[in-house]
N, C-alpha and C. Protein backbone atom coordinates (compact mmCIF):
# COMPACT_ATOMS: atom_id res chain seq x y z
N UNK A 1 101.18 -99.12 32.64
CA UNK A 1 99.75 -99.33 32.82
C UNK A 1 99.00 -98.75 31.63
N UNK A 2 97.59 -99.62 31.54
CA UNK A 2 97.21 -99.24 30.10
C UNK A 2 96.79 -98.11 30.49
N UNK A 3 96.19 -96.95 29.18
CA UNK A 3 95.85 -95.52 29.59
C UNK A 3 94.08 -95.88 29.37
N UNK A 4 93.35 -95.40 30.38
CA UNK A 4 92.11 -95.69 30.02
C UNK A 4 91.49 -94.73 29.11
N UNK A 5 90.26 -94.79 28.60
CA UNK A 5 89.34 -94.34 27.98
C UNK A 5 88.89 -93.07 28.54
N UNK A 6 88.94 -92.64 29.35
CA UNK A 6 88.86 -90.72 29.74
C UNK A 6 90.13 -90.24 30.36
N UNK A 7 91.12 -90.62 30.30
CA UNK A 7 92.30 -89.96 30.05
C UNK A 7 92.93 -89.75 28.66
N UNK A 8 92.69 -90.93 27.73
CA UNK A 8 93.06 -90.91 26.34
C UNK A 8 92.20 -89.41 25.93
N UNK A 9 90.74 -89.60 25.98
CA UNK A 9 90.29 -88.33 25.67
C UNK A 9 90.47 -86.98 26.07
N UNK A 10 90.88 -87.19 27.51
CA UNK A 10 91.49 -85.70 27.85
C UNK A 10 92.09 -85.72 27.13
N UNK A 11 93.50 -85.91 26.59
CA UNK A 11 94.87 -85.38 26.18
C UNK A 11 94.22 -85.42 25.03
N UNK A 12 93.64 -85.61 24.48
CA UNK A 12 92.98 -85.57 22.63
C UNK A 12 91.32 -85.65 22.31
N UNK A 13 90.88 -84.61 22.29
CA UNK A 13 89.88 -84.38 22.58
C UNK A 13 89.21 -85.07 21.06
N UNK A 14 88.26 -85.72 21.31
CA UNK A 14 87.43 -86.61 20.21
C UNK A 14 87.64 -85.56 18.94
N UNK A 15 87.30 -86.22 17.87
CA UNK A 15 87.46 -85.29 16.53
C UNK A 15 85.72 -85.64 16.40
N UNK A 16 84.98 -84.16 15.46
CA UNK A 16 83.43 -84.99 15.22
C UNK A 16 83.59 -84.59 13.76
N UNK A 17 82.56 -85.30 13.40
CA UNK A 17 81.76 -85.93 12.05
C UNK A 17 81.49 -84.23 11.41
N UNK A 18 81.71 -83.28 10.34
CA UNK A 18 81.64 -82.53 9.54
C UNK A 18 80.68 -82.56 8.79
N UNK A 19 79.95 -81.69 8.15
CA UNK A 19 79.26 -81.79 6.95
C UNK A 19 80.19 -82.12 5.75
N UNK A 20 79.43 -82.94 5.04
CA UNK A 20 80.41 -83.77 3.83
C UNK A 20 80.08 -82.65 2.28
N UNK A 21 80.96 -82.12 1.89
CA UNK A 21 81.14 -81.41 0.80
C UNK A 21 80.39 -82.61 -0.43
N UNK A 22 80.63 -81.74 -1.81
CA UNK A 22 80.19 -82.52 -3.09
C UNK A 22 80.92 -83.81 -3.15
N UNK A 23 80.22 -84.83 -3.65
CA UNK A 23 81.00 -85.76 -4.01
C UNK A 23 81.91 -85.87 -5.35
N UNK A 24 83.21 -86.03 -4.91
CA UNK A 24 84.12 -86.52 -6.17
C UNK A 24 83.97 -87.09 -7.41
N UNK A 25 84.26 -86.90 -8.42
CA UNK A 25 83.91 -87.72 -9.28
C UNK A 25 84.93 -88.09 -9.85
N UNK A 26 85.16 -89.53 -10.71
CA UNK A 26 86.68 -89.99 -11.24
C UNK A 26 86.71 -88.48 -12.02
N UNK A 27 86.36 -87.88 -12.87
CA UNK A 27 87.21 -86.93 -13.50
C UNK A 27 87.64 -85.77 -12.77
N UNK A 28 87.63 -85.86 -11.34
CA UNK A 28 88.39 -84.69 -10.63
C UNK A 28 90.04 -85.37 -10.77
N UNK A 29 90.24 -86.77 -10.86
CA UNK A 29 91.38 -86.78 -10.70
C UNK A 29 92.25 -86.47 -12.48
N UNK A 30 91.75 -86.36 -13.31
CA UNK A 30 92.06 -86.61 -14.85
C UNK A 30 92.58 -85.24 -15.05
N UNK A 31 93.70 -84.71 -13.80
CA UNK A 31 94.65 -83.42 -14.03
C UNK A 31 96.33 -83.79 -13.76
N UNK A 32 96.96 -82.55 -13.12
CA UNK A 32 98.09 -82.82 -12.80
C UNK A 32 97.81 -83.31 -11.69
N UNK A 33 98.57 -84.73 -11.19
CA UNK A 33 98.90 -85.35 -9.53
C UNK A 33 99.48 -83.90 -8.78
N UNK A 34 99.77 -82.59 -9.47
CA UNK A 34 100.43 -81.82 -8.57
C UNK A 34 99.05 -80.87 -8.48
N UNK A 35 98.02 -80.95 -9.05
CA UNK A 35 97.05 -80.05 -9.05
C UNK A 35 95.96 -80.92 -7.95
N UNK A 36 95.46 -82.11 -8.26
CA UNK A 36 95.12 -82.93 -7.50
C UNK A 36 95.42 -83.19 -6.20
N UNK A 37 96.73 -83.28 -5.73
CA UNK A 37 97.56 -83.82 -4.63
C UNK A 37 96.46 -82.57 -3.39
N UNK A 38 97.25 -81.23 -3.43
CA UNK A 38 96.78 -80.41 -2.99
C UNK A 38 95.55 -80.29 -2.33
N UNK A 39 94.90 -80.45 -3.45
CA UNK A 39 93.03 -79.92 -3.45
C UNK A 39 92.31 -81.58 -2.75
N UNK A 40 93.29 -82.46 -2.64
CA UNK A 40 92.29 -83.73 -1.50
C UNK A 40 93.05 -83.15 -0.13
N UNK A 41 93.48 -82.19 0.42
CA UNK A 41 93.52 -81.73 1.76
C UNK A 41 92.23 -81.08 1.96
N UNK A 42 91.96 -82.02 3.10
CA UNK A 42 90.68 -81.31 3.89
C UNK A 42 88.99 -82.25 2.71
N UNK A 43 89.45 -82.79 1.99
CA UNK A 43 88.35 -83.88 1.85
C UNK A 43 88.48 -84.84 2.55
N UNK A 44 86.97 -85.77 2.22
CA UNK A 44 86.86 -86.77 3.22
C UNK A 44 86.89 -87.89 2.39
N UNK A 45 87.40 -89.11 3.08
CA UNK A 45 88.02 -90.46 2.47
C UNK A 45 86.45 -91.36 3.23
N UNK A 46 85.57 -92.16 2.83
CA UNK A 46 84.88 -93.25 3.48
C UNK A 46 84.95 -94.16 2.74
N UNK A 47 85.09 -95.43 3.35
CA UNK A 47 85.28 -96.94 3.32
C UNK A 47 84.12 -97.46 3.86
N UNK A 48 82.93 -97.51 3.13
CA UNK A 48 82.31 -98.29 3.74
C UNK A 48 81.69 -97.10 5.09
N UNK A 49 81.44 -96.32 5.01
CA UNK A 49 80.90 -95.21 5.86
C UNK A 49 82.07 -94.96 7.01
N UNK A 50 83.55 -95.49 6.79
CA UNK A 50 84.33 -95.05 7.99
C UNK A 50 85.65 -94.35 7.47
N UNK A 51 86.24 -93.61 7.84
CA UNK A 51 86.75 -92.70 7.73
C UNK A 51 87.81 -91.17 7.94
N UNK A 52 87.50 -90.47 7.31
CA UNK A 52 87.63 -88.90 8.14
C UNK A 52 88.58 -88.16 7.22
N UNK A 53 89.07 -87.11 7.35
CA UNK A 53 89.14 -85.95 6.64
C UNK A 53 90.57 -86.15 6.59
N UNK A 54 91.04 -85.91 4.81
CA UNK A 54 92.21 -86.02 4.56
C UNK A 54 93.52 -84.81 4.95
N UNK A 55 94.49 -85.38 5.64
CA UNK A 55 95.46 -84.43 6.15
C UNK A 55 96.54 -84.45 5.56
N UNK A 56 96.90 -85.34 5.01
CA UNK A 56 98.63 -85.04 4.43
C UNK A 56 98.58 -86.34 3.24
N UNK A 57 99.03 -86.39 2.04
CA UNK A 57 99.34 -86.93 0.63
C UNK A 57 100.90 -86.65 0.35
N UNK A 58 101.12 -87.63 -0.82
CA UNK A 58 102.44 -87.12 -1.59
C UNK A 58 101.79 -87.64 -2.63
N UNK A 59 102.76 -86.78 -3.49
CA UNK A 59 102.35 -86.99 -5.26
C UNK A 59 103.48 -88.05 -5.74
N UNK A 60 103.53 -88.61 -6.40
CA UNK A 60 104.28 -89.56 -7.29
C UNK A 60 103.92 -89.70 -9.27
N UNK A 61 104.71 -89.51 -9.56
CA UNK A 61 104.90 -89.13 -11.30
C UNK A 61 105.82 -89.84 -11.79
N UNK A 62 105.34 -90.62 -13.09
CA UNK A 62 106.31 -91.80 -13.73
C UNK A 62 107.42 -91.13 -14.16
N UNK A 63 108.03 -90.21 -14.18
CA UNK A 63 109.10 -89.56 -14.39
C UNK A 63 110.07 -89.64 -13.44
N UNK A 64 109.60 -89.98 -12.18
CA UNK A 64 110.59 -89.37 -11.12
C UNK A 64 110.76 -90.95 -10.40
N UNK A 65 112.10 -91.65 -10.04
CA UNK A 65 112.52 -93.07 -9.56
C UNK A 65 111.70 -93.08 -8.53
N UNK A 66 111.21 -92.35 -7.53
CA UNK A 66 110.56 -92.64 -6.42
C UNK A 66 109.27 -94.02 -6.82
N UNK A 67 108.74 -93.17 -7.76
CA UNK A 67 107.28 -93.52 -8.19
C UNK A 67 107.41 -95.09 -8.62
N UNK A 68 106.41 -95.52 -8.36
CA UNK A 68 105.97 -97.54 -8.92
C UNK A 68 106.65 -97.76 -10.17
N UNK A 69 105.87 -96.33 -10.61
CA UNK A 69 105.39 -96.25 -12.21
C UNK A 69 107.03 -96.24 -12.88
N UNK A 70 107.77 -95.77 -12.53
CA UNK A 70 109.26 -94.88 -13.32
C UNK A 70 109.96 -96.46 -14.25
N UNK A 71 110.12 -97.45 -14.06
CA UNK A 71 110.20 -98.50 -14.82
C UNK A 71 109.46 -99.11 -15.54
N UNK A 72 107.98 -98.62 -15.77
CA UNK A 72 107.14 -99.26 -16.58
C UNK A 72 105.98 -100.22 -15.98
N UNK A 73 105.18 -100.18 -16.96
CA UNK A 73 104.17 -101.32 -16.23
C UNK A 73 104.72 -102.50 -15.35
N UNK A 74 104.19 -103.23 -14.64
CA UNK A 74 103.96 -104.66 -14.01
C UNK A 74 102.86 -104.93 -13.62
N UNK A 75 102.25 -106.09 -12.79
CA UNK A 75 101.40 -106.97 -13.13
C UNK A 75 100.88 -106.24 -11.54
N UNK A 76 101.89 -105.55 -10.38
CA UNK A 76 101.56 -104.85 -9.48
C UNK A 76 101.09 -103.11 -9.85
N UNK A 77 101.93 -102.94 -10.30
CA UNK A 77 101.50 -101.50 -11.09
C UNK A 77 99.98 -100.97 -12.06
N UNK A 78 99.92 -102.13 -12.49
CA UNK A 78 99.38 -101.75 -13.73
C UNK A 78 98.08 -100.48 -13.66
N UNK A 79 97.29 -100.69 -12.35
CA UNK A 79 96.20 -99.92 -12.68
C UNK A 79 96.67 -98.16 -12.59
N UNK A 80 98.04 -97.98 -12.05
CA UNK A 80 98.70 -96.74 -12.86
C UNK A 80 98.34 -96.02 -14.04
N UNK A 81 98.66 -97.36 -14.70
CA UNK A 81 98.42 -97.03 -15.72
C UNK A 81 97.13 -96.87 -16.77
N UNK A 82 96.71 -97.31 -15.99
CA UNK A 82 94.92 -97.23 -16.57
C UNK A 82 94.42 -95.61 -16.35
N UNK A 83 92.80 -95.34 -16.51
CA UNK A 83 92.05 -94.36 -16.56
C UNK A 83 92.29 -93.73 -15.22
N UNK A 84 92.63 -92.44 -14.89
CA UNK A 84 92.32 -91.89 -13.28
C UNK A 84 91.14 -91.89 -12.70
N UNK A 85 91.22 -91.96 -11.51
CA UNK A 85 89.83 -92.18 -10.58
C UNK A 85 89.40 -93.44 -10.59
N UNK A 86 91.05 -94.05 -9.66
CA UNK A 86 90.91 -95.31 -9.47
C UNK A 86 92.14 -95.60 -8.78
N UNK A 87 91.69 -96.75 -7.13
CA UNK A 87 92.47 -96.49 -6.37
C UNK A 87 93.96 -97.72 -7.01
N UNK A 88 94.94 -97.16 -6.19
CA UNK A 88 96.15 -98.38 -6.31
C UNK A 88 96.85 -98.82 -4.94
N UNK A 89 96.38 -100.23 -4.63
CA UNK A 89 96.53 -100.07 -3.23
C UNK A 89 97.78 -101.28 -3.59
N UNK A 90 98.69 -101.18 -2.63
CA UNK A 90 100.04 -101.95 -2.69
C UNK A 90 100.28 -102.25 -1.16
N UNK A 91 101.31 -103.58 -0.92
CA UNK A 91 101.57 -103.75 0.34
C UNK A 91 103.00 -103.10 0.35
N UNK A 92 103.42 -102.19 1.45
CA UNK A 92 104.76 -101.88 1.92
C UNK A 92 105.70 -102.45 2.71
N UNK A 93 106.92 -103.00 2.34
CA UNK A 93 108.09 -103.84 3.27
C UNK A 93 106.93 -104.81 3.71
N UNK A 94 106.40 -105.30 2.38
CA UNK A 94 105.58 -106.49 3.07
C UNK A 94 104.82 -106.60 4.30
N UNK A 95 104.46 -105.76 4.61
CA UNK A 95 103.79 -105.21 5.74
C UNK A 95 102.62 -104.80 6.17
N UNK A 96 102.83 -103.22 5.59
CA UNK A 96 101.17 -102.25 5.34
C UNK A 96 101.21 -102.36 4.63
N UNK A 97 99.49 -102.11 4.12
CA UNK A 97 98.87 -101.99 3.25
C UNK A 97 98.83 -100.31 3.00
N UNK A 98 98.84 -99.65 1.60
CA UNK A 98 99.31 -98.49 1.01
C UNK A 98 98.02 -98.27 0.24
N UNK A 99 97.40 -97.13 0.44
CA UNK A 99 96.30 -96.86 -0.61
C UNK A 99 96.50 -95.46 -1.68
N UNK A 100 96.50 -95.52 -2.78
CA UNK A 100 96.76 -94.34 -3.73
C UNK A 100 95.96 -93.80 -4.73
N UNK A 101 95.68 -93.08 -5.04
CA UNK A 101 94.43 -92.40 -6.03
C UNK A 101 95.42 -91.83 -7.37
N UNK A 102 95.00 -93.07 -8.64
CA UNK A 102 95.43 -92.44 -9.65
C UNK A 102 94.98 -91.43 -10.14
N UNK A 103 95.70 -90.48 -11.15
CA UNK A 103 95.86 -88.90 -11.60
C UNK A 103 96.10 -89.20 -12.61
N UNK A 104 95.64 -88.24 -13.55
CA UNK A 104 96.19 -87.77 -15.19
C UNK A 104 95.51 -88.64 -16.15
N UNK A 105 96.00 -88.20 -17.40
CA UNK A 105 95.04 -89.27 -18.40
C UNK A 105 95.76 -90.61 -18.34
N UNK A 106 95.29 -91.58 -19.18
CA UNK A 106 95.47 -92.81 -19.04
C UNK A 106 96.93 -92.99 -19.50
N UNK A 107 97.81 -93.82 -18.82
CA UNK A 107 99.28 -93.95 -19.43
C UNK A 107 99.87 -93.03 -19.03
N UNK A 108 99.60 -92.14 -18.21
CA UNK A 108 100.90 -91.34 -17.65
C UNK A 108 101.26 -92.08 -16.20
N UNK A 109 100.24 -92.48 -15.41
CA UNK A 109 100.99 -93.60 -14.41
C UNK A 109 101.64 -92.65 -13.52
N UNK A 110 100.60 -91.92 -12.86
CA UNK A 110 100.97 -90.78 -11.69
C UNK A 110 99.78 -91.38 -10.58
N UNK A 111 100.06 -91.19 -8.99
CA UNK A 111 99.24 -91.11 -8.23
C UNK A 111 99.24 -90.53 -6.83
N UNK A 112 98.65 -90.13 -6.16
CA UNK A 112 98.71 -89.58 -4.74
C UNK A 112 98.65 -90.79 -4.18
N UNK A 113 99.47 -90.29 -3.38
CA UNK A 113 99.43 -91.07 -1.86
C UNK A 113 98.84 -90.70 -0.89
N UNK A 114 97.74 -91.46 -0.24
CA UNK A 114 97.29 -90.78 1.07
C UNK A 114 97.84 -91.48 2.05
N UNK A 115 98.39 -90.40 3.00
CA UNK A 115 99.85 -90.67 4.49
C UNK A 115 98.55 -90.37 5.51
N UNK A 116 97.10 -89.23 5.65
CA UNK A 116 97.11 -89.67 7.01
C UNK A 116 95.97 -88.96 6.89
N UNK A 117 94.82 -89.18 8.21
CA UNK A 117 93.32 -88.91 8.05
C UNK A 117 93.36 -88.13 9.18
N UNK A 118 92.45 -87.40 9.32
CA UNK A 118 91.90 -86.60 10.85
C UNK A 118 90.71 -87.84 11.15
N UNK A 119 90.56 -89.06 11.70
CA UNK A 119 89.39 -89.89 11.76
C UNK A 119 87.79 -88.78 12.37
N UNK A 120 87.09 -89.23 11.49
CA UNK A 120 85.73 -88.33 11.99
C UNK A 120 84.31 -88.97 11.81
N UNK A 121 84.49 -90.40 11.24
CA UNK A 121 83.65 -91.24 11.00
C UNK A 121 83.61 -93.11 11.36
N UNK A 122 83.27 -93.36 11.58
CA UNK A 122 83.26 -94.86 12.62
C UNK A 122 84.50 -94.86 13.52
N UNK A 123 84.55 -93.84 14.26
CA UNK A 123 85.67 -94.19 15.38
C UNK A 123 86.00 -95.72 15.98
N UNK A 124 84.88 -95.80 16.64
CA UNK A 124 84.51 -97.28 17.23
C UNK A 124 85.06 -98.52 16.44
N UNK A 125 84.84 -98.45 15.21
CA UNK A 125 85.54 -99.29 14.40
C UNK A 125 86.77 -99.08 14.41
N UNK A 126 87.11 -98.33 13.89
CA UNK A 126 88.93 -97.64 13.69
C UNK A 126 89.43 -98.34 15.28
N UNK A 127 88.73 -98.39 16.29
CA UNK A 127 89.38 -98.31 17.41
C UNK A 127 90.00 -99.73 16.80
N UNK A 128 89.25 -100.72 17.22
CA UNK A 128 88.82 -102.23 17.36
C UNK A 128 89.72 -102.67 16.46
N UNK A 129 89.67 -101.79 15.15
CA UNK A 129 91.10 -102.29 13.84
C UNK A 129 92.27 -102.04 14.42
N UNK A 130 92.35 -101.07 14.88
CA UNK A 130 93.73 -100.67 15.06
C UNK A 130 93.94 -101.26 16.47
N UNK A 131 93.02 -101.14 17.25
CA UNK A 131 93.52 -101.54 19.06
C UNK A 131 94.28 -100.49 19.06
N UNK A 132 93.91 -99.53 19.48
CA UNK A 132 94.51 -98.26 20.14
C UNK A 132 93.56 -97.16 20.32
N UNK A 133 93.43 -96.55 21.05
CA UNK A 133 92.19 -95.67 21.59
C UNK A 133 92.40 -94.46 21.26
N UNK A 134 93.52 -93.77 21.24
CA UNK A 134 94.14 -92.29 20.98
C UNK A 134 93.70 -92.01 19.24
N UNK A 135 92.66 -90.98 19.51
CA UNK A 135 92.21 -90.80 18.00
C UNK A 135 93.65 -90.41 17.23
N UNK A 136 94.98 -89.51 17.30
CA UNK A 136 95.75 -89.02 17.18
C UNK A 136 96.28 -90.33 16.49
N UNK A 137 96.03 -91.47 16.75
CA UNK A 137 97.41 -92.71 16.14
C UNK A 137 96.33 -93.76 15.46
N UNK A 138 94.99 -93.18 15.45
CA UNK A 138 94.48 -94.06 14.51
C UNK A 138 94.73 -94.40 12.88
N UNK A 139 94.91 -93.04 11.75
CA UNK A 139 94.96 -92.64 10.70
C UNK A 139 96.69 -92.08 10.45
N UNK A 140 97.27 -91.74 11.60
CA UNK A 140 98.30 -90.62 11.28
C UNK A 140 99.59 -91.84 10.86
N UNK A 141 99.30 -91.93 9.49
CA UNK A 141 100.64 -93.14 8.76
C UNK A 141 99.79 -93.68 7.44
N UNK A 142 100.45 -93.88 6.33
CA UNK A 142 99.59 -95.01 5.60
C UNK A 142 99.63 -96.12 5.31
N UNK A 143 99.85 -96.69 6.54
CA UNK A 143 99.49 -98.23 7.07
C UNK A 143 98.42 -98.27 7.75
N UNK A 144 98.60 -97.40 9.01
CA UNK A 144 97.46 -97.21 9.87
C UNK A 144 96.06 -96.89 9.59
N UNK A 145 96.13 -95.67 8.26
CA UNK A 145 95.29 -95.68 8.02
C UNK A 145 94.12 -96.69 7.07
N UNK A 146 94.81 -97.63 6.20
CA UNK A 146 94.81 -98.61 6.01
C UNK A 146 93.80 -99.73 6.78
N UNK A 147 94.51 -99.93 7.87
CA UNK A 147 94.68 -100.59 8.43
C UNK A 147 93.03 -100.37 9.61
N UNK A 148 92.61 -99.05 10.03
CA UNK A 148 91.35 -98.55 10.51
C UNK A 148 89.95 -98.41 9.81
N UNK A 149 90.56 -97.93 8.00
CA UNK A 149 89.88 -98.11 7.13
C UNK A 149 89.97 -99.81 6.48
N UNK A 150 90.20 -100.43 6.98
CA UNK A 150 89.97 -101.75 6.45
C UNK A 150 90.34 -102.31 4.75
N UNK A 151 91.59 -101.37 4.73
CA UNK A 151 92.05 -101.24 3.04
C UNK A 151 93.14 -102.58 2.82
N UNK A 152 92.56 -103.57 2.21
CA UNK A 152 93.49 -103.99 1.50
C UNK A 152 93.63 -103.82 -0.02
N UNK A 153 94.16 -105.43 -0.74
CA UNK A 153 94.57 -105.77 -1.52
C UNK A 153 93.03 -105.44 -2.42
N UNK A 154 91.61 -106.04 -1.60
CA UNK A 154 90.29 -106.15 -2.15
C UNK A 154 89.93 -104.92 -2.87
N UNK A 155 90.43 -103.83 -2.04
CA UNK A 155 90.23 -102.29 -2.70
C UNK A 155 91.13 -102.08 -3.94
N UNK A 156 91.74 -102.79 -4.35
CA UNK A 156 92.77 -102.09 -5.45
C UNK A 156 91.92 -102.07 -6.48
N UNK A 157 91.99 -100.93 -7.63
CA UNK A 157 91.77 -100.99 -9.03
C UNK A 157 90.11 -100.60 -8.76
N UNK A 158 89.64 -99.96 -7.37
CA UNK A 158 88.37 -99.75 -7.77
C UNK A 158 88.22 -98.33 -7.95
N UNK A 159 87.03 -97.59 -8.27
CA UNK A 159 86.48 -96.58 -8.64
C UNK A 159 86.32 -95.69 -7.56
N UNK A 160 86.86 -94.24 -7.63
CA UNK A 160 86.95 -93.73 -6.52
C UNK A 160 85.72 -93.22 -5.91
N UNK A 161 84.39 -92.91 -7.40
CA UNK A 161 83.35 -92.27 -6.93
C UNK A 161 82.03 -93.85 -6.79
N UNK A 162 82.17 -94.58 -6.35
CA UNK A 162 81.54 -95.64 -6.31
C UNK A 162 81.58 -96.31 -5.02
N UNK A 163 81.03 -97.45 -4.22
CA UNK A 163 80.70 -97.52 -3.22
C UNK A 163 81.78 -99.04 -2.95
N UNK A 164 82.84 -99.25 -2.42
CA UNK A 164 82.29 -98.89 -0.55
C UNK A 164 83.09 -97.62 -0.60
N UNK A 165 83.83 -96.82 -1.81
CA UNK A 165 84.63 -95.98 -1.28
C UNK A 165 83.59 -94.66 -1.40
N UNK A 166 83.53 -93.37 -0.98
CA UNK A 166 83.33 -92.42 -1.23
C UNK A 166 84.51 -91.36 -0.99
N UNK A 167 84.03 -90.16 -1.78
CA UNK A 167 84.72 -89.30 -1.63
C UNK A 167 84.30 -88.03 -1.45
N UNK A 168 84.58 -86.97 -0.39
CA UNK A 168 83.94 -85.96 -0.39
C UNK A 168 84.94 -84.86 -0.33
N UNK A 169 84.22 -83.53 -1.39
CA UNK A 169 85.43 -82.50 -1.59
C UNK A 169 85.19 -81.51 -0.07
N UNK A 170 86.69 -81.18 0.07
CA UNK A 170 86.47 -79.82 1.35
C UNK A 170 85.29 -78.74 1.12
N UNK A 171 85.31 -78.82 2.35
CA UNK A 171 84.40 -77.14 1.88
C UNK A 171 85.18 -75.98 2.79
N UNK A 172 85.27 -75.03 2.29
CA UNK A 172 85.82 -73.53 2.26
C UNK A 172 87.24 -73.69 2.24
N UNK A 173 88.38 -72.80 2.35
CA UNK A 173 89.49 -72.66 2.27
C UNK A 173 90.38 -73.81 3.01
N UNK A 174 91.45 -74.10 2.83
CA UNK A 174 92.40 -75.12 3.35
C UNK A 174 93.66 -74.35 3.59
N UNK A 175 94.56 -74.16 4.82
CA UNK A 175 96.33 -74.16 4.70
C UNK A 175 96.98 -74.69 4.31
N UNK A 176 97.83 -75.29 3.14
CA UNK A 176 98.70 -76.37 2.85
C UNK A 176 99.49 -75.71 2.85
N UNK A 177 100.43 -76.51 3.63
CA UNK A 177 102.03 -76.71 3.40
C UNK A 177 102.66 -77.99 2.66
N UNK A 178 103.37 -77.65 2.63
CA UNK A 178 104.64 -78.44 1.75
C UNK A 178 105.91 -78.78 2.38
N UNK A 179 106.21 -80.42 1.63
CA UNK A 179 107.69 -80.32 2.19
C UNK A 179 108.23 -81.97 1.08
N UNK A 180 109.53 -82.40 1.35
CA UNK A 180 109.87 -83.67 0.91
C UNK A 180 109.04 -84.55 1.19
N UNK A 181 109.15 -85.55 0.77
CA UNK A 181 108.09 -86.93 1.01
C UNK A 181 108.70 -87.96 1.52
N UNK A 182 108.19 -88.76 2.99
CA UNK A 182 109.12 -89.48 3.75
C UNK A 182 108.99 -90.80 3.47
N UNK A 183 110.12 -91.49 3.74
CA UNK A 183 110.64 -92.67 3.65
C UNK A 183 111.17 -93.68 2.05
N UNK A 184 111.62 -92.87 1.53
CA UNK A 184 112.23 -92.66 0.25
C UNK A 184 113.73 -92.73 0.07
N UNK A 185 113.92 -93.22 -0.97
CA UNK A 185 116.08 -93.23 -0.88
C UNK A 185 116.02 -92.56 -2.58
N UNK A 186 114.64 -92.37 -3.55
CA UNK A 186 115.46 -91.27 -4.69
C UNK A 186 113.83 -90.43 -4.71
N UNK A 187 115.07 -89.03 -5.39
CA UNK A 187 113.99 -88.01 -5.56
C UNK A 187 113.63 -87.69 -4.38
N UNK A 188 114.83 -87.61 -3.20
CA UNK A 188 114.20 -86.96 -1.77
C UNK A 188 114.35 -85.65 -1.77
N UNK A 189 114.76 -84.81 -3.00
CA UNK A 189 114.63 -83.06 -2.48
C UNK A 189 113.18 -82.93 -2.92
N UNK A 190 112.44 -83.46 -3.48
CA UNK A 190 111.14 -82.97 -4.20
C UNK A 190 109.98 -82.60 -3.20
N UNK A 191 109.82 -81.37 -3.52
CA UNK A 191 108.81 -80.67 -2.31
C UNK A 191 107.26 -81.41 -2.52
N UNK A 192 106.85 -82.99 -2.71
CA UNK A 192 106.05 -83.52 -3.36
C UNK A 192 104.90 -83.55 -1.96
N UNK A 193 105.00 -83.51 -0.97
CA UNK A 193 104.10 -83.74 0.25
C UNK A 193 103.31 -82.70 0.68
N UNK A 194 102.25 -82.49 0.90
CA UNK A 194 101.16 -81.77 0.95
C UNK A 194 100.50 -82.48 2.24
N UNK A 195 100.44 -80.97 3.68
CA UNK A 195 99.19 -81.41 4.54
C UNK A 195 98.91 -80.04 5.04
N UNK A 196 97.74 -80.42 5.68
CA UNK A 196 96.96 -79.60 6.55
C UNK A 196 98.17 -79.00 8.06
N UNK A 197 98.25 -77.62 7.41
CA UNK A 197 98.51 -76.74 8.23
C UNK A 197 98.33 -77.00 9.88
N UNK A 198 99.31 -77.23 10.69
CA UNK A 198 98.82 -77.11 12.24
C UNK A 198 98.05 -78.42 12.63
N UNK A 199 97.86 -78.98 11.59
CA UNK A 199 97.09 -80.53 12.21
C UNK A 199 97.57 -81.72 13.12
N UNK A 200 96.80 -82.30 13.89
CA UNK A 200 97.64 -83.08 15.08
C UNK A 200 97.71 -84.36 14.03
N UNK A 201 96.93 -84.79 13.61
CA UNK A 201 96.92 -86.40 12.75
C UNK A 201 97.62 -86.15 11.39
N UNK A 202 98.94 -85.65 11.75
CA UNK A 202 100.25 -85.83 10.75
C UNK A 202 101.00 -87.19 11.26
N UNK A 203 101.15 -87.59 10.01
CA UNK A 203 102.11 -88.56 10.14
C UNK A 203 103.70 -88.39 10.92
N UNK A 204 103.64 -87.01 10.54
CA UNK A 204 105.44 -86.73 10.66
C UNK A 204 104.92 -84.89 10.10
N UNK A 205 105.48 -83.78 11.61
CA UNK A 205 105.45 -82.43 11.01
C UNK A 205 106.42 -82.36 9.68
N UNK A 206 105.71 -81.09 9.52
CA UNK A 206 106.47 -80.73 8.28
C UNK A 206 107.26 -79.37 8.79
């Protein structure tokens, strides 16, 4: 039987809307993807005013086989390789849609991955995208989140501090932990994954 709408909320009590820190600007990302990765825990991701507060990333670096980038440009890759502070959105196992925030100067072809949101902004929407009511499984994946935020192919190669995307930095201290980065076959010892301490809208504990 389906679960209704005030039982879903008992077991997961609504997430609310935060005061939104400074806004991002492309040259926050024009560092290390390992300095970067980190410091978007506990900012906020909006699409078009919907959203919510970033919980867990992995880093990816053209050095390491995991990454797009480690063979060189392609015609899917390319905005890697361009200026940072600019998204790279890709489809996965042909499937989900993947959204990523390039890092570093131009030609190094590094980017974060964002794996999963605390939703805190157009719930109502997120619902209706996703069809599922449990705030907990709206954002927690990066398909899903994708997929609530309304991210495709249209978003690739745009500007992170520009509109429909915004970006807002945390405000006060953050817990990060660390661990491997999931669903990978090279470069799986790399402690590359970064989230919010104790948070329910993980993709997968750490």
């Amino acid at each position: 039987m389906a679960q209704n709408r005030s039982s879903a909320t008992a077991a997961a009590p609504e997430p609310v809307a935060r005061k939104l820190g400074r806004p991002l600007q492309r040259s926050f990302f024009g560092r290390s993807v390992h300095e970067v990765a980190p410091e978007l825990i506990g900012a906020t991701l909006l699409v078009n005013g919907v959203g919510g507060i970033i919980v867990e990333v992995e880093a990816y670096h053209h050095t390491e086989p995991a990454a797009h980038s480690y063979r060189g440009p392609t015609p899917r890759n390319m905005v890697m390789f361009g200026p940072p502070g600019f998204s790279y959105v890709y489809r996965s196992y042909g499937i989900h849609w993947c959204v990523n925030f390039v890092c570093e100067k131009e030609g190094t072809a590094s980017a974060v991955l964002i794996r999963a949101l605390e939703p805190t902004h157009g719930l109502a929407m997120m619902r209706r995208r996703r069809g599922v009511d449990d705030p907990r499984a709206l954002c927690s994946g990066p398909g899903k989140l994708c997929e609530a935020l309304s991210i495709s192919i249209k978003e690739n190669a745009l500007p992170l501090d520009q509109p429909p995307i915004a970006l807002h930095a945390r405000i006060g201290k953050v817990d990060v932990v660390t661990g491997v980065r999931i669903g990978i076959t090279k470069a799986v010892d790399l402690p590359w994954r970064y989230g919010l301490k104790d948070s329910r809208f993980l993709s997968k504990r750490f």
